[in-house]
Protein backbone atom coordinates (compact mmCIF):
# COMPACT_ATOMS: atom_id res chain seq x y z
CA UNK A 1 -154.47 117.07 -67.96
CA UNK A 2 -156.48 117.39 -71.53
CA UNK A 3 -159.62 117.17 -71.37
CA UNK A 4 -161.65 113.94 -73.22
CA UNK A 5 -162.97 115.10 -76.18
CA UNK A 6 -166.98 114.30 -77.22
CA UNK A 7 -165.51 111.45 -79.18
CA UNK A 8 -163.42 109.76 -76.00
CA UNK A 9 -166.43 110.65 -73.67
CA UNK A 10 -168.51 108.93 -76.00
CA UNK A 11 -166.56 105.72 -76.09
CA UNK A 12 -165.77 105.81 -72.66
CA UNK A 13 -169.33 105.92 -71.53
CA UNK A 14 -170.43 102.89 -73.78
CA UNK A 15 -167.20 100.71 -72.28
CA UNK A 16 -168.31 101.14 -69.19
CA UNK A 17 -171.58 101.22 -69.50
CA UNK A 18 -172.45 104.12 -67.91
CA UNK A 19 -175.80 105.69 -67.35
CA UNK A 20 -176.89 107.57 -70.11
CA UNK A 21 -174.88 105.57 -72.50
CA UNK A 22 -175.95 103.57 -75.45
CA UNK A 23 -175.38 100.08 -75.48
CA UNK A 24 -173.95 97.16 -78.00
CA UNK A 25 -172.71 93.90 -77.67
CA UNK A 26 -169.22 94.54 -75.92
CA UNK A 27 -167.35 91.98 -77.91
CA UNK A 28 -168.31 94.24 -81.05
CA UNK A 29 -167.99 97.82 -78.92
CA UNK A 30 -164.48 96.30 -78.07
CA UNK A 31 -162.70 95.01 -81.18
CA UNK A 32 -163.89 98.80 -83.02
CA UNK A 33 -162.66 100.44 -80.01
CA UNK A 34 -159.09 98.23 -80.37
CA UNK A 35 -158.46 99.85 -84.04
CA UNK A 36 -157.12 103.36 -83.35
CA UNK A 37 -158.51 104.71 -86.89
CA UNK A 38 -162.31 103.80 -85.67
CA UNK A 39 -161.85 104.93 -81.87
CA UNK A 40 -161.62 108.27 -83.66
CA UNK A 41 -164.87 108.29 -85.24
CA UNK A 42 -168.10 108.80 -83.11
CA UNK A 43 -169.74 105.61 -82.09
CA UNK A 44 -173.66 104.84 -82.06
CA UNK A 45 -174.75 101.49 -81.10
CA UNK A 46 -178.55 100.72 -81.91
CA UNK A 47 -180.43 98.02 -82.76
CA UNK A 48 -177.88 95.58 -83.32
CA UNK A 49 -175.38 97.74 -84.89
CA UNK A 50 -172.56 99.90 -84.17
CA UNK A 51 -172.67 102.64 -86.99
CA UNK A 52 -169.76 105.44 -87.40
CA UNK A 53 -170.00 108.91 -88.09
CA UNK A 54 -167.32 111.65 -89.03
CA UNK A 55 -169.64 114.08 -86.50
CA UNK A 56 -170.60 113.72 -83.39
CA UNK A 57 -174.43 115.02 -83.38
CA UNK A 58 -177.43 114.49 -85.69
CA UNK A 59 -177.49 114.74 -88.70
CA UNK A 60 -174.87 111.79 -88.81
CA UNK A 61 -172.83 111.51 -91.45
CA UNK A 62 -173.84 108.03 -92.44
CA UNK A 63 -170.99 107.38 -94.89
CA UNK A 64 -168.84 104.93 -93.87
CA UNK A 65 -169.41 100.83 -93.50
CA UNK A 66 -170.94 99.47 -90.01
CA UNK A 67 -171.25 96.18 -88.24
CA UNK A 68 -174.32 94.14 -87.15
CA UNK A 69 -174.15 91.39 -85.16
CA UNK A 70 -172.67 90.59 -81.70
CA UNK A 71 -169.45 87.72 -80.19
CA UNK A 72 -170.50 85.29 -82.32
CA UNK A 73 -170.97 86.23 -85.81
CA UNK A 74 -170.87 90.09 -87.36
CA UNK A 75 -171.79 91.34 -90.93
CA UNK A 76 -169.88 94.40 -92.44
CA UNK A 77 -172.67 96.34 -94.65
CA UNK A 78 -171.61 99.37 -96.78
CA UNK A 79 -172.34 102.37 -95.83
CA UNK A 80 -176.10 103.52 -96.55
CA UNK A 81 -175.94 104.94 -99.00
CA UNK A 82 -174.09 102.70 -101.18
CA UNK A 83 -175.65 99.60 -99.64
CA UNK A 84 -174.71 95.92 -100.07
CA UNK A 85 -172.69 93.49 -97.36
CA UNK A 86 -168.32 93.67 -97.70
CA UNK A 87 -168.30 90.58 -95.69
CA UNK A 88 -170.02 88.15 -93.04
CA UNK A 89 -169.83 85.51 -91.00
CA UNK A 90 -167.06 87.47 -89.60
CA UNK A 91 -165.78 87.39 -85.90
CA UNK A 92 -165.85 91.13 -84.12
CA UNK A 93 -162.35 91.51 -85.19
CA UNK A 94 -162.25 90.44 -88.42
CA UNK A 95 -165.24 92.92 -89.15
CA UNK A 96 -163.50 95.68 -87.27
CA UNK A 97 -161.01 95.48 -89.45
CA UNK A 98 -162.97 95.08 -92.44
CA UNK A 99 -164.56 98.49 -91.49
CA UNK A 100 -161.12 100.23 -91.46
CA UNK A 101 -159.82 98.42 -94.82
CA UNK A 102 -163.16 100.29 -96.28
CA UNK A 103 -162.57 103.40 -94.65
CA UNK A 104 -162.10 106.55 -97.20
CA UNK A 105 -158.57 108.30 -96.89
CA UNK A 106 -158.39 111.23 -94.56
CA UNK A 107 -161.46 109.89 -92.37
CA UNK A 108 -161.23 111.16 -88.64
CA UNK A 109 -160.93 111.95 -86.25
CA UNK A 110 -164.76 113.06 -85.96
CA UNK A 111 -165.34 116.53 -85.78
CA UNK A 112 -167.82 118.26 -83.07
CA UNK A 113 -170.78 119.36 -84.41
CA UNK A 114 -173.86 117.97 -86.93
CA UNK A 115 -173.27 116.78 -90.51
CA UNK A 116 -174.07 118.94 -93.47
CA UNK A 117 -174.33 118.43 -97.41
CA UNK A 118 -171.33 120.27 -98.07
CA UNK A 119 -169.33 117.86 -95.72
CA UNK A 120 -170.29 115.03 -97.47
CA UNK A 121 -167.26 113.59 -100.00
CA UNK A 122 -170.35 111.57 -101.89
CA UNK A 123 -172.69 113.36 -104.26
């Protein structure tokens, strides 16, 4: 048997909602975790939003788009630095796969360790 990598641990314990875990609205949690190209990047829930990251601990890389919102209605922003909404009024799904249309090439799976400057593809 492998053993789950930080990534797969990650994702597992916010499905489940284990203790310890972050939390997000599960219809959101669930349609990223249902496209294979975002279950390989690190998941953190917060405040609304499920963010990505091409690392799994701080600094994130905080390059790639996220969603805000929850079943009902989700908005795809780009990521932070770039800023500016791709799309809204979207269901989980649609902005699920919004977030992987705006992905950059190559991205995952998530490496283990903290972001630094010189892995970052944007100036």
């Amino acid at each position: 048997m492998t053993e789950e990598t930080v990534v797969e641990k990650t994702w597992r314990g916010i499905l489940e909602g284990r203790p310890g875990a972050r939390r997000g609205d599960p219809a959101v949690i669930a349609a990223a975790y249902a496209e294979p190209r975002l279950r390989a990047l690190f998941p953190v829930p917060s405040h609304g939003a499920l963010t990505f990251h091409r690392n799994t601990q701080y600094p994130w890389s905080n390059d790639l788009p996220y969603i805000v919102g929850d079943a009902q209605w989700c908005i795809v922003y780009a990521p932070i630095r770039v800023g500016g909404v791709l799309g809204e009024s979207l269901t989980p799904q649609e902005a699920a796969a919004l977030v992987v249309a705006h992905l950059p090439d190559g991205c995952g799976p998530a490496f283990e360790g903290p972001w630094s400057q010189q892995d970052s593809p944007i100036d």
